[in-house]
N, C-alpha and C. Protein backbone atom coordinates (compact mmCIF):
# COMPACT_ATOMS: atom_id res chain seq x y z
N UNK A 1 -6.56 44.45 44.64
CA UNK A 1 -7.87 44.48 44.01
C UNK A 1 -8.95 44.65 45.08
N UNK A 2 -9.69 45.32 44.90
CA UNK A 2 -10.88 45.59 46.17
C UNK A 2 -11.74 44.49 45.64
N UNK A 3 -12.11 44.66 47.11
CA UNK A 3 -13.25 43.67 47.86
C UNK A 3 -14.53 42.89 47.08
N UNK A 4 -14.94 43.99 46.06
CA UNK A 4 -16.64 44.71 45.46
C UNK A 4 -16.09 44.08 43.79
N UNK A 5 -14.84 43.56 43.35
CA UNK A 5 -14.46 43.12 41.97
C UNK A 5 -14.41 41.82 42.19
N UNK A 6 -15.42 41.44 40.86
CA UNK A 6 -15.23 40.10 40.81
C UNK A 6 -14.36 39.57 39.80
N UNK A 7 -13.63 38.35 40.55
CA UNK A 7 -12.25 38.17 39.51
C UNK A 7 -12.41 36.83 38.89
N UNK A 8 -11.88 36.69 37.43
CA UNK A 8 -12.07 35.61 36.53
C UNK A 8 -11.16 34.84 37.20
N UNK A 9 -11.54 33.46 36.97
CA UNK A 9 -11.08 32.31 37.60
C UNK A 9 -9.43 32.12 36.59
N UNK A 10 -9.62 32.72 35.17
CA UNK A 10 -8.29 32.38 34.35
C UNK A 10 -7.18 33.71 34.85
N UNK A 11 -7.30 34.38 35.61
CA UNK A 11 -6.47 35.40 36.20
C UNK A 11 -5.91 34.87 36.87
N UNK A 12 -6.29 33.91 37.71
CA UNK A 12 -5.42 33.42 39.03
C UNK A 12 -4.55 32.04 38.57
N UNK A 13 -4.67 31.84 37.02
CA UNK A 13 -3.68 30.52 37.03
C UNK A 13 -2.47 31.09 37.04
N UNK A 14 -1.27 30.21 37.02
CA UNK A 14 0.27 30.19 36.95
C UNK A 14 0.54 30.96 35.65
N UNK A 15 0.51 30.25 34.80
CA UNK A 15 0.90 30.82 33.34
C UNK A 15 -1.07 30.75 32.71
N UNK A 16 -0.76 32.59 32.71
CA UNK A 16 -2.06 32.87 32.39
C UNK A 16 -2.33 33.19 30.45
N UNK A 17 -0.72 33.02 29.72
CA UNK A 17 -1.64 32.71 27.98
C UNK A 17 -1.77 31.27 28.27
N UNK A 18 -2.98 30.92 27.15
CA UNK A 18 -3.05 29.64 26.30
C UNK A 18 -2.19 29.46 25.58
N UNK A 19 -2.21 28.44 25.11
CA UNK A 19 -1.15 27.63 24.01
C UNK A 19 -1.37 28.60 22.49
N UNK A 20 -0.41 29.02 22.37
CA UNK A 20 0.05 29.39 20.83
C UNK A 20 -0.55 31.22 20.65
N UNK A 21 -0.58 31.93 22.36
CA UNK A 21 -1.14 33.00 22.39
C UNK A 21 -0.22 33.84 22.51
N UNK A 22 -0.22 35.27 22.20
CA UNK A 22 1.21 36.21 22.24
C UNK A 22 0.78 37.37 23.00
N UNK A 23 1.20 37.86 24.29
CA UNK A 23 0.62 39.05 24.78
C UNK A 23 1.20 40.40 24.28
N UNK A 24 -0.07 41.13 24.44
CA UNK A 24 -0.09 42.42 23.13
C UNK A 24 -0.43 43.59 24.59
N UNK A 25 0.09 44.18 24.74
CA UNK A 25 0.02 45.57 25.25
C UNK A 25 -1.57 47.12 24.80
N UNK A 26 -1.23 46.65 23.45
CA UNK A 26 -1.84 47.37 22.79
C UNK A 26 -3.40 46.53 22.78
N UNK A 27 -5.07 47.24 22.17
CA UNK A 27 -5.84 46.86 22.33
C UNK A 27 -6.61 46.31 20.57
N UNK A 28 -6.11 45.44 20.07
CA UNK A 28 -6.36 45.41 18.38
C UNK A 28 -8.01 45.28 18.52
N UNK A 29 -8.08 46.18 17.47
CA UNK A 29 -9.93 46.25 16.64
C UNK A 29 -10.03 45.32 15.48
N UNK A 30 -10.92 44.67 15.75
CA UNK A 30 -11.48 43.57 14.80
C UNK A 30 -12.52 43.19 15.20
N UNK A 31 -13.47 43.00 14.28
CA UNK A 31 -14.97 43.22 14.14
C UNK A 31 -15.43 42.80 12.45
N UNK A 32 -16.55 42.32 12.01
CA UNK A 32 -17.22 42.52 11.02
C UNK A 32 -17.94 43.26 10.57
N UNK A 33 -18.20 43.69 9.04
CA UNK A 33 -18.84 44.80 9.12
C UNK A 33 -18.22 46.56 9.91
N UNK A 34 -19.26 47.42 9.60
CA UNK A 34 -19.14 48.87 9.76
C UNK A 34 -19.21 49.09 11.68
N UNK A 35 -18.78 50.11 12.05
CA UNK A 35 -18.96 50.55 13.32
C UNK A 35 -20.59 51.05 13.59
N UNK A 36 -21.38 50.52 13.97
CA UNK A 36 -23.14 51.29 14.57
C UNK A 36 -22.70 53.04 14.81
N UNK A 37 -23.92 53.50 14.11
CA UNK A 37 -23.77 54.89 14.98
C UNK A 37 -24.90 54.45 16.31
N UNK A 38 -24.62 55.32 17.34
CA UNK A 38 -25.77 55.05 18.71
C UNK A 38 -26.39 56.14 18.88
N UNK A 39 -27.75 55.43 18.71
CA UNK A 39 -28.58 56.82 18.81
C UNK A 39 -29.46 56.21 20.20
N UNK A 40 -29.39 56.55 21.47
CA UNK A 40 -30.15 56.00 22.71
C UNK A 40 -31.30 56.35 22.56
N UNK A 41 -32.25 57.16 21.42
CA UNK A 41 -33.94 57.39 21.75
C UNK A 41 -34.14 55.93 21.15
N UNK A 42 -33.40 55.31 19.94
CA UNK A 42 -33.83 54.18 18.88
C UNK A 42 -32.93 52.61 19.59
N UNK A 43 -32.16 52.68 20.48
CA UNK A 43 -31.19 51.51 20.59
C UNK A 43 -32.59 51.03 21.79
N UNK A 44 -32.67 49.23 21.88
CA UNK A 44 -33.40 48.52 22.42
C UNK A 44 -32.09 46.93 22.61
N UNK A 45 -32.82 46.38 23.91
CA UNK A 45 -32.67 45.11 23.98
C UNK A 45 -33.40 44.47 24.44
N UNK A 46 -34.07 43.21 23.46
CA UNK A 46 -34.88 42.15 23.77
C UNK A 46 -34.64 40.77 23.92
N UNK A 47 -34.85 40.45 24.75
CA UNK A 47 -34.82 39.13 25.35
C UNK A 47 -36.18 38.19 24.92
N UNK A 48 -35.61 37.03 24.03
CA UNK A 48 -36.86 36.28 23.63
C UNK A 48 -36.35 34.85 23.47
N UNK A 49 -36.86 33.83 23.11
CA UNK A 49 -38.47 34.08 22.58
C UNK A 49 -39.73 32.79 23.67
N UNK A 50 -40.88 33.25 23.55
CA UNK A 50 -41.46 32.50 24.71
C UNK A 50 -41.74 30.97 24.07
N UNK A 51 -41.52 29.74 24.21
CA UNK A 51 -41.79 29.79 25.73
C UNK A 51 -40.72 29.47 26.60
N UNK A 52 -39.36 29.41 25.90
CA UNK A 52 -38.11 29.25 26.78
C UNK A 52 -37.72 30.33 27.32
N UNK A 53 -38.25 31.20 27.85
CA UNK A 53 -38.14 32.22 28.66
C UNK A 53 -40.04 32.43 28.38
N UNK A 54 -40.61 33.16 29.84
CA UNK A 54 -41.81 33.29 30.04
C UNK A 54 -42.34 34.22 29.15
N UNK A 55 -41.61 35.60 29.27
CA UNK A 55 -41.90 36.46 28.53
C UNK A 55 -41.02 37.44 27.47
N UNK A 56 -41.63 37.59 26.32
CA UNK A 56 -40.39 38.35 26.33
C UNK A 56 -40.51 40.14 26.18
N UNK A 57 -39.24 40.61 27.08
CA UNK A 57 -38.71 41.46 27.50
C UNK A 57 -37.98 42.53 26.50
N UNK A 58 -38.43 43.98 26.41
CA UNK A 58 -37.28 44.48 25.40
C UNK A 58 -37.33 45.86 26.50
N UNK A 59 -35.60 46.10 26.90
CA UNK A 59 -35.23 47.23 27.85
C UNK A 59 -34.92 48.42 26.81
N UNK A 60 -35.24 49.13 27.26
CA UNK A 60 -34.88 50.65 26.45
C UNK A 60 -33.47 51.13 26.61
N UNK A 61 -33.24 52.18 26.15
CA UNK A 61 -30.94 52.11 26.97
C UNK A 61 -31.26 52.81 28.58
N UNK A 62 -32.40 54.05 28.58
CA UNK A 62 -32.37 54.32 30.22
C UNK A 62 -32.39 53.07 31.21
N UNK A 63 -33.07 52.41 30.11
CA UNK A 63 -33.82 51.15 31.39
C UNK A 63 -32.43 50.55 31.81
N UNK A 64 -31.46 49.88 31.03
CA UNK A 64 -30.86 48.48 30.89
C UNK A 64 -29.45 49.28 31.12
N UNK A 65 -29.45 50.90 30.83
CA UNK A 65 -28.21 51.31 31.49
C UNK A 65 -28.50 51.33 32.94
N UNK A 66 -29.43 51.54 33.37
CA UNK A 66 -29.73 51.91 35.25
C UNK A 66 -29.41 50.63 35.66
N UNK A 67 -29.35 49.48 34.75
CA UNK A 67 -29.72 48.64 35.90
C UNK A 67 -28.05 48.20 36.72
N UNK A 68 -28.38 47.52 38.27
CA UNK A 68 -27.39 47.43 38.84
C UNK A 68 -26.17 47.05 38.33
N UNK A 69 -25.18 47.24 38.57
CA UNK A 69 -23.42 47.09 37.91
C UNK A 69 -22.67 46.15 38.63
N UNK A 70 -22.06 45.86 38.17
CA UNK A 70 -20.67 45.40 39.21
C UNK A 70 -19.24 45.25 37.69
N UNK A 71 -18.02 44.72 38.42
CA UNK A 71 -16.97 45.22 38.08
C UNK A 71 -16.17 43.55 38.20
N UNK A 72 -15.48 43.23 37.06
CA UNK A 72 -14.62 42.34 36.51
C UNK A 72 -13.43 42.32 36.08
N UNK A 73 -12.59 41.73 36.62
CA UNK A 73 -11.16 41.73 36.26
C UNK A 73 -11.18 40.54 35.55
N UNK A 74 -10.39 40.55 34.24
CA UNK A 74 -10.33 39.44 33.42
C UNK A 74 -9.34 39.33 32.46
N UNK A 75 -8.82 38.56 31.82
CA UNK A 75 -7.82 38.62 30.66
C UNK A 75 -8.74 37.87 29.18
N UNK A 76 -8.31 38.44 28.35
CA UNK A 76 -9.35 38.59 27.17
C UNK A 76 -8.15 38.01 26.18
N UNK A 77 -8.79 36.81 25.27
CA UNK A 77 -7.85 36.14 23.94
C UNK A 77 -8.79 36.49 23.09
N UNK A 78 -7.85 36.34 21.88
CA UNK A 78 -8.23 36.47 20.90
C UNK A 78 -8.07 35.63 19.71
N UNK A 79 -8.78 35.05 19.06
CA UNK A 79 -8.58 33.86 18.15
C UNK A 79 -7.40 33.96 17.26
N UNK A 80 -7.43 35.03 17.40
CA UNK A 80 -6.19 35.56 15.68
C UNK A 80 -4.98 35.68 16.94
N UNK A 81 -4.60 35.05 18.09
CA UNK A 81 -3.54 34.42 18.78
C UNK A 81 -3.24 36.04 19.42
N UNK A 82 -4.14 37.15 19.82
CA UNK A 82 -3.30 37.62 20.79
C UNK A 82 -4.08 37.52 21.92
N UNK A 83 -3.36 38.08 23.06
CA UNK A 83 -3.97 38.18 24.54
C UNK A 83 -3.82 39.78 25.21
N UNK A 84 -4.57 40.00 25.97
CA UNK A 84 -4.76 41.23 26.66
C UNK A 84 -4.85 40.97 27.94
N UNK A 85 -4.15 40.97 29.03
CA UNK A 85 -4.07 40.70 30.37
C UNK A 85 -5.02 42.02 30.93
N UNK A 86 -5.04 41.51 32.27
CA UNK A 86 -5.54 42.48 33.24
C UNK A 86 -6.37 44.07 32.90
N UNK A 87 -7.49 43.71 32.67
CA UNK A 87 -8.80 43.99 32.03
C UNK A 87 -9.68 44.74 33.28
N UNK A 88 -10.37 45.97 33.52
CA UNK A 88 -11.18 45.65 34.40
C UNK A 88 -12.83 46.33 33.62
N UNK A 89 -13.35 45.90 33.64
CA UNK A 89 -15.05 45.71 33.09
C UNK A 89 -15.64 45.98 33.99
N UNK A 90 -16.51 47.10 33.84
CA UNK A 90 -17.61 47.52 34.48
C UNK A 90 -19.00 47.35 33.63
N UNK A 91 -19.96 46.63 33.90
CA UNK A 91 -21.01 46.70 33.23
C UNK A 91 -22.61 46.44 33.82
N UNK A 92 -23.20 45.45 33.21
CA UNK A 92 -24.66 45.22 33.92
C UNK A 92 -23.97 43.33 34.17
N UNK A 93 -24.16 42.75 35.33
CA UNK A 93 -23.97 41.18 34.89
C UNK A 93 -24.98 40.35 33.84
N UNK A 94 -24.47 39.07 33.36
CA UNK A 94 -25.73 38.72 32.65
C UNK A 94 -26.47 37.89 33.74
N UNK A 95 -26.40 37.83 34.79
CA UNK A 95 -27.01 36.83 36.15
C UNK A 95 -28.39 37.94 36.32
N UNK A 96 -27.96 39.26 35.90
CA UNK A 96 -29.09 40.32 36.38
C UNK A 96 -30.75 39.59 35.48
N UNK A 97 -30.36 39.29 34.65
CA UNK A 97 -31.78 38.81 33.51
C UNK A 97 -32.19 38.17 34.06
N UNK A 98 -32.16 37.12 35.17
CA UNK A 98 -32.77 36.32 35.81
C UNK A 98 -33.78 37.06 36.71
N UNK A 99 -33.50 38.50 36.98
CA UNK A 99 -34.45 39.07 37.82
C UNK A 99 -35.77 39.38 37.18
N UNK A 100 -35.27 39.45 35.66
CA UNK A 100 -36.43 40.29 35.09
C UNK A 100 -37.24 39.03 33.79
N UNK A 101 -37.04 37.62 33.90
CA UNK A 101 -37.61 36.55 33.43
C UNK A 101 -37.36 34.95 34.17
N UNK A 102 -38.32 34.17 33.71
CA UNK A 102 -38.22 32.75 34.23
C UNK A 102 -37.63 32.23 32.53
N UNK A 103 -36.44 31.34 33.14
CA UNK A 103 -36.25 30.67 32.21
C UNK A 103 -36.42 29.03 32.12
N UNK A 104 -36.74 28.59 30.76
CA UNK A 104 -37.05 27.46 30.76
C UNK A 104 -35.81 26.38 31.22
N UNK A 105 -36.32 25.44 31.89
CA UNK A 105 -35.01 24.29 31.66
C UNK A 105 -34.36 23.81 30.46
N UNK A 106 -35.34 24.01 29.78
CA UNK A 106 -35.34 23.47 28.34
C UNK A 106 -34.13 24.38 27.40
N UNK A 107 -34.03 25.32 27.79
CA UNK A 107 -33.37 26.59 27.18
C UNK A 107 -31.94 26.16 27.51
N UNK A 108 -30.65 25.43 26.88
CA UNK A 108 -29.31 25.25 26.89
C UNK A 108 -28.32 26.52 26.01
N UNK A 109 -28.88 27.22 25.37
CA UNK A 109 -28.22 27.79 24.80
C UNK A 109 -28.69 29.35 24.77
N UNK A 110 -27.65 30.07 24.06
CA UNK A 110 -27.85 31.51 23.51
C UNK A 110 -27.69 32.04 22.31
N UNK A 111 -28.35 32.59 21.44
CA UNK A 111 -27.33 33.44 20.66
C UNK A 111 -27.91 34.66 20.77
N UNK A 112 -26.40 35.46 20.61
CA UNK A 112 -26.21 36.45 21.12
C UNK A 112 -26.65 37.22 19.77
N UNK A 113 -27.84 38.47 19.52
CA UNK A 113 -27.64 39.29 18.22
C UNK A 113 -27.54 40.89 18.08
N UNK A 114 -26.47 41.10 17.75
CA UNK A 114 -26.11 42.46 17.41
C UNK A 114 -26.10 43.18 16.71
N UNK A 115 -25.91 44.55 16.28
CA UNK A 115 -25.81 45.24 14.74
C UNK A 115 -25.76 44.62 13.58
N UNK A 116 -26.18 44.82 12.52
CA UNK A 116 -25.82 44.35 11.31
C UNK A 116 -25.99 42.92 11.11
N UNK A 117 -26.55 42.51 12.34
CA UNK A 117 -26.74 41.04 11.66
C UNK A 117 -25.98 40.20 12.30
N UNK A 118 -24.55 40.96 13.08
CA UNK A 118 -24.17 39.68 13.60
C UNK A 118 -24.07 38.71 14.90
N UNK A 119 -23.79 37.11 14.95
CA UNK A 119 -25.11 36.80 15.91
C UNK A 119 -23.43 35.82 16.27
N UNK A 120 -23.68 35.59 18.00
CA UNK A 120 -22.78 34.55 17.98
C UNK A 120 -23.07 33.68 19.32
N UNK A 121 -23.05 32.59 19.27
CA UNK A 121 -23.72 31.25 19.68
C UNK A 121 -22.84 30.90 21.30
N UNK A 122 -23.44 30.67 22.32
CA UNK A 122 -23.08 30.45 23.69
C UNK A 122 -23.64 29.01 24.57
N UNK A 123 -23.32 27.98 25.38
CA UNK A 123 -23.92 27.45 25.68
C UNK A 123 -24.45 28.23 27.45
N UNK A 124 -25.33 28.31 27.64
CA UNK A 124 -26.17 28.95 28.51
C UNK A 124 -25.37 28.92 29.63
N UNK A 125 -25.11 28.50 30.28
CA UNK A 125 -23.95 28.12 31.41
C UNK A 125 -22.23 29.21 31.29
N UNK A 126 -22.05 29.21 29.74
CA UNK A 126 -21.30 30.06 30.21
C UNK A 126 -21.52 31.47 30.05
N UNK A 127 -22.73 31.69 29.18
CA UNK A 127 -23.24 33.01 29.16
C UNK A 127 -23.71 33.07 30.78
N UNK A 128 -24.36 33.09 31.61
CA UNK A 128 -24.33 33.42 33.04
C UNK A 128 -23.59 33.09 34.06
N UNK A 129 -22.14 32.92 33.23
CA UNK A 129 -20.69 32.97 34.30
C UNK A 129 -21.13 33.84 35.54
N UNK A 130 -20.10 33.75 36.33
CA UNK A 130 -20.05 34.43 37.31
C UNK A 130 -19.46 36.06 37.24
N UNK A 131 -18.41 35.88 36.38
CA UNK A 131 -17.19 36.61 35.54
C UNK A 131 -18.21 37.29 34.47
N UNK A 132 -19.28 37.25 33.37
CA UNK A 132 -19.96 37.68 32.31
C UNK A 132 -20.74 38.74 32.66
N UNK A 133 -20.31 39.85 31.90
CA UNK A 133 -20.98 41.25 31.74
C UNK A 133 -21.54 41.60 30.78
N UNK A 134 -22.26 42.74 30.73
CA UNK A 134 -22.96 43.56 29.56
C UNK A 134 -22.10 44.87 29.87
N UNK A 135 -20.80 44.73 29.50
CA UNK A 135 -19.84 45.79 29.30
C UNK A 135 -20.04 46.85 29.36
N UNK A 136 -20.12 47.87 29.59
CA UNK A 136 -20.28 49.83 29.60
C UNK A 136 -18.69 50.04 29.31
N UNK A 137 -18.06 49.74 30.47
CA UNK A 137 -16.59 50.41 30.66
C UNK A 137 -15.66 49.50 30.67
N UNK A 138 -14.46 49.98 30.06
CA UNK A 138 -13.42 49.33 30.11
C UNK A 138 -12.08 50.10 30.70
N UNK A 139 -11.74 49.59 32.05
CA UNK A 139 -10.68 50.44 32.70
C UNK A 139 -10.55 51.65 33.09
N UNK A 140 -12.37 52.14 33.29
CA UNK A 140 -12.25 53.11 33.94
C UNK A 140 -13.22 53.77 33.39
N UNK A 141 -12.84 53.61 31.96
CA UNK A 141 -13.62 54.72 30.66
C UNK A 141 -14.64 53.88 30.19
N UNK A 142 -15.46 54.70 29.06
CA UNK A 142 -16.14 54.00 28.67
C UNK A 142 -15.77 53.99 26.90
N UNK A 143 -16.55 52.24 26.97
CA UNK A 143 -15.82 51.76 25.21
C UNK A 143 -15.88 52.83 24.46
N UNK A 144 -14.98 52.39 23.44
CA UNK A 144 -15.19 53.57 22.32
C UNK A 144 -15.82 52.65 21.67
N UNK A 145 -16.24 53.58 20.74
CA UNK A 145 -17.51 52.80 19.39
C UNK A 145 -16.26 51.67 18.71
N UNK A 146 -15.20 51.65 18.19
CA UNK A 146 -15.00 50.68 17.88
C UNK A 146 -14.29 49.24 19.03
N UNK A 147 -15.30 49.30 20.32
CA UNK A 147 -14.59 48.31 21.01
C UNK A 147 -15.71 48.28 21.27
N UNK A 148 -17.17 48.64 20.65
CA UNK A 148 -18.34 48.13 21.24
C UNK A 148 -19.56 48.93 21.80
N UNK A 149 -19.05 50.19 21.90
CA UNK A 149 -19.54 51.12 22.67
C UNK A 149 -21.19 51.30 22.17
N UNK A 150 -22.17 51.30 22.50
CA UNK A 150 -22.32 51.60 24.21
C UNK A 150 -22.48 50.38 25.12
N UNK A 151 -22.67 48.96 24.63
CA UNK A 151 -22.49 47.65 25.23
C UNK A 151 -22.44 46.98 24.19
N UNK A 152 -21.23 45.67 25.20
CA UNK A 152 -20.89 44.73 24.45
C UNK A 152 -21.18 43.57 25.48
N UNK A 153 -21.21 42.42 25.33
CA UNK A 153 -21.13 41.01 26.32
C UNK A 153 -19.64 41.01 26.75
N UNK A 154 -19.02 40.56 27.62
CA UNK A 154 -17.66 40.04 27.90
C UNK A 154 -18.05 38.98 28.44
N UNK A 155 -17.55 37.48 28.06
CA UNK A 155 -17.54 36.25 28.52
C UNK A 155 -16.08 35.66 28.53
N UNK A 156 -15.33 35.98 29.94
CA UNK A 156 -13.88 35.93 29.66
C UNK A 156 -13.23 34.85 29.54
N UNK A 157 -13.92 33.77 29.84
CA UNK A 157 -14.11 32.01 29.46
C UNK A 157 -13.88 31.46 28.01
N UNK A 158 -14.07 32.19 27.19
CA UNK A 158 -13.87 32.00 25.38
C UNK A 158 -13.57 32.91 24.94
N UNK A 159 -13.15 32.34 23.88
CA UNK A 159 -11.80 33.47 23.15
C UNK A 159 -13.35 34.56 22.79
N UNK A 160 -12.46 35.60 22.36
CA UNK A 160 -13.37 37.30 22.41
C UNK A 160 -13.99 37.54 20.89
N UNK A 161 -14.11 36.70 20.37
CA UNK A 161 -15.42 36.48 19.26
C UNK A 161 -17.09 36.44 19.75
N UNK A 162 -16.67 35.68 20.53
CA UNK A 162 -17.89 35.44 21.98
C UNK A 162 -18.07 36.41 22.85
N UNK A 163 -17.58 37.57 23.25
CA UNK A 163 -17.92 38.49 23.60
C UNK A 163 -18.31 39.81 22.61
N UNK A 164 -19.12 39.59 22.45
CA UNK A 164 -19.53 40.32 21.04
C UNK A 164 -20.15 41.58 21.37
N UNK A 165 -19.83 42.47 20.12
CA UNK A 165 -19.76 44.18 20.32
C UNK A 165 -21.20 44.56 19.96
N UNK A 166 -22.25 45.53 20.48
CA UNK A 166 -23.03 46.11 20.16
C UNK A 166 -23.99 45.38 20.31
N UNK A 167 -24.26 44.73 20.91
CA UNK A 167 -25.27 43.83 21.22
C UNK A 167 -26.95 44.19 21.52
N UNK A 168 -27.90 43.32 20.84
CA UNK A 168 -28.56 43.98 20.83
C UNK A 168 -29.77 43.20 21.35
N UNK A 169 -30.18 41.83 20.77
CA UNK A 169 -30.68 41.05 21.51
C UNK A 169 -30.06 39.55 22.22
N UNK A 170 -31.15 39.20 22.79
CA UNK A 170 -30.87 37.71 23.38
C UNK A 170 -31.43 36.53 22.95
N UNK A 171 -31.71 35.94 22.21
CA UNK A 171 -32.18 34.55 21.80
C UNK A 171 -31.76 33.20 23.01
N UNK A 172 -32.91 33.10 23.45
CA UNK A 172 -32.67 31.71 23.79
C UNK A 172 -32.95 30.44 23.72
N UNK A 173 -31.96 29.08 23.25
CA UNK A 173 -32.81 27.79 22.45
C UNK A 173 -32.48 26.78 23.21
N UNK A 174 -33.17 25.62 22.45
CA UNK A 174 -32.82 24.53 23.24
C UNK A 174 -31.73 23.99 22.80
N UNK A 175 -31.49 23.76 21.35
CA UNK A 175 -30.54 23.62 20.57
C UNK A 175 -29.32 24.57 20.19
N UNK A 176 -27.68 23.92 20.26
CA UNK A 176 -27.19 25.18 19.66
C UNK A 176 -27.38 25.24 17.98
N UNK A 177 -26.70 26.61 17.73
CA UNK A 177 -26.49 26.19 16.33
C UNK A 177 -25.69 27.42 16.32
N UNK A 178 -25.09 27.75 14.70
CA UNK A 178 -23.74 28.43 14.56
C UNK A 178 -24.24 30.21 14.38
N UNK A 179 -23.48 31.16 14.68
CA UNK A 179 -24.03 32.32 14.90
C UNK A 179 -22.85 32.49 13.18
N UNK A 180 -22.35 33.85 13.81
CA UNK A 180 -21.94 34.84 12.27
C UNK A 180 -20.14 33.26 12.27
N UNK A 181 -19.26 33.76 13.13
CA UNK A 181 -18.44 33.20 12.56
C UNK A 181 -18.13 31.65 12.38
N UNK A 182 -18.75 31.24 13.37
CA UNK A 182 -19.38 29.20 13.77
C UNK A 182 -19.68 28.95 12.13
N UNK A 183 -20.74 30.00 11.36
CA UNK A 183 -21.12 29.34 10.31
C UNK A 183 -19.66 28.77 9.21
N UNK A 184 -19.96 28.15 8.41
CA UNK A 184 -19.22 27.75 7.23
C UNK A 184 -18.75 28.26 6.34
N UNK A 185 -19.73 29.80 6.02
CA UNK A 185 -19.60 30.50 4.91
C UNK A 185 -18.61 31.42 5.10
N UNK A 186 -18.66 31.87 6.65
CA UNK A 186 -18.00 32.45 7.22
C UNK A 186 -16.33 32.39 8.60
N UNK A 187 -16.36 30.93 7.81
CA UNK A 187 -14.89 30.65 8.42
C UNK A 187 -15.08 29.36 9.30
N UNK A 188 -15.92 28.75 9.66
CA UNK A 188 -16.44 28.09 10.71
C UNK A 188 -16.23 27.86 11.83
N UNK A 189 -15.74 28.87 12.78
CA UNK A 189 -15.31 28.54 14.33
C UNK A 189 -15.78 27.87 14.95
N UNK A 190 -14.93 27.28 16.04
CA UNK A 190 -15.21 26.25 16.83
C UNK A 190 -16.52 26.80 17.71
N UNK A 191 -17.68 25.80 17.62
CA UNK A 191 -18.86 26.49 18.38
C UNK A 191 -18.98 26.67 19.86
N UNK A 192 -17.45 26.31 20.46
CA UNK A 192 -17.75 27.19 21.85
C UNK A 192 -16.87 28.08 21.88
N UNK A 193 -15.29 27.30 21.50
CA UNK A 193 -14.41 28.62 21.58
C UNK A 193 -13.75 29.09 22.96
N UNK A 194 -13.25 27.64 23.23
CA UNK A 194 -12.61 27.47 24.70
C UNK A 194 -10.74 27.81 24.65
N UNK A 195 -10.42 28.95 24.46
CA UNK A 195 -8.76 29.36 24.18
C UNK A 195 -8.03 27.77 24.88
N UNK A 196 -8.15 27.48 26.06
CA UNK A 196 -7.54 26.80 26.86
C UNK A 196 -7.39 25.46 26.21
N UNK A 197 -8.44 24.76 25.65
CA UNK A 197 -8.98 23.41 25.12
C UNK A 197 -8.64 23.20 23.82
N UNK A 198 -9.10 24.60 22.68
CA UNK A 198 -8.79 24.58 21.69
C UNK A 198 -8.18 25.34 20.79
N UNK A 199 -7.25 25.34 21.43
CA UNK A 199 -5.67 25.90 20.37
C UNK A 199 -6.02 25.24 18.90
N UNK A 200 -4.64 26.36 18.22
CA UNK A 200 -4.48 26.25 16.68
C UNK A 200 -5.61 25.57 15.78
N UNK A 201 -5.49 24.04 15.44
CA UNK A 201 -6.48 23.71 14.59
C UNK A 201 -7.47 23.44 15.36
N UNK A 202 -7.75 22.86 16.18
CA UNK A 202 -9.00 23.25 16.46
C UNK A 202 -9.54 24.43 17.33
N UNK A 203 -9.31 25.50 17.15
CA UNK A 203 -10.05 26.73 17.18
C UNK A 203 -11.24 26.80 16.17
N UNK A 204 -11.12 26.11 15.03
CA UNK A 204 -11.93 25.74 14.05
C UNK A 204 -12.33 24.19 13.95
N UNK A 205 -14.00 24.31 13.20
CA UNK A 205 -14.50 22.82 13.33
C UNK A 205 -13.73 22.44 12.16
């Protein structure tokens, strides 16, 4: 692995599935809702709301594609029990947002909101992993529309509900609370969504 990749800390354990996980070769699509068409004159991302962050920020796609990159090796779960080993992610980091706002102390959380409405909930700490991207590429290429394309988050720390496709803004609170699948109506996932911690039943509250 070169020098310039930064590598997830769950790559380097011994036995790298979680409990009750099955490794899959293949890359399964699952998502809510329809695939976005991308149109880059109309796609935006904004970062809000003040005063837990100073200002808020909305990048255009020239803007927020230029900005600096780097590259992630990671292994990616999936709640519905599969795993995808050795991953490499090229994208924007989420550490980069710190260049372009002050954030409040006060601010513990995220939710993340994307196409169609759907939104999914982070505690702030692990959204600016070390390991956490704003995805472009995956292994070289870049996503296809149904893996997210033209950005997605990767947070390789929680199962891949939490790395959510098409992303569009940033919310940041003091409080958490439940995004699309966390809610009740909608299945109620566990609101962090730690593969390692919370196997089988509790993957759910």
């Amino acid at each position: 692995m070169n020098d310039d990749v930064i590598i997830s800390a769950d790559t380097r354990r011994e036995e790298r599935l979680p409990p009750r996980q099955v490794l899959t070769r293949k890359w399964p699509v699952l998502h809510a809702g329809e695939v976005p068409e991308f149109d880059p004159s109309a796609w935006d991302l904004t970062l809000f709301p003040v005063p837990l962050i100073d200002r808020i920020v909305r990048f255009t796609w020239p803007e927020f594609s230029a900005l600096p990159r780097v590259k992630v090796f990671a292994d990616m779960h999936c709640v519905t029990r599969w795993s995808k080993l050795d991953n490499l992610w090229e994208g924007v980091p989420t550490r980069e947002l710190h260049k372009h706002i002050t954030v409040s102390a006060q601010a513990k959380f995220v939710m993340i909101h994307c196409e169609y409405g759907f939104s999914t909930n982070l505690p702030i700490d692990d959204f600016l992993g070390e390991d956490c991207l704003f995805a472009f590429k995956h292994n070289g290429a870049e996503l296809s529309p149904d893996h997210g394309y033209p950005v997605r988050l990767v947070v390789p720390g929680l199962y891949a509900w939490k790395s959510a496709k098409w992303v569009r803004g940033i919310e940041f609170m003091e409080a958490d609370r439940p995004g699309f699948w966390e809610s009740s109506e909608h299945g109620g996932y566990h609101m962090r969504g730690d593969p390692w911690t919370e196997p089988d039943g509790q993957r759910f509250q």
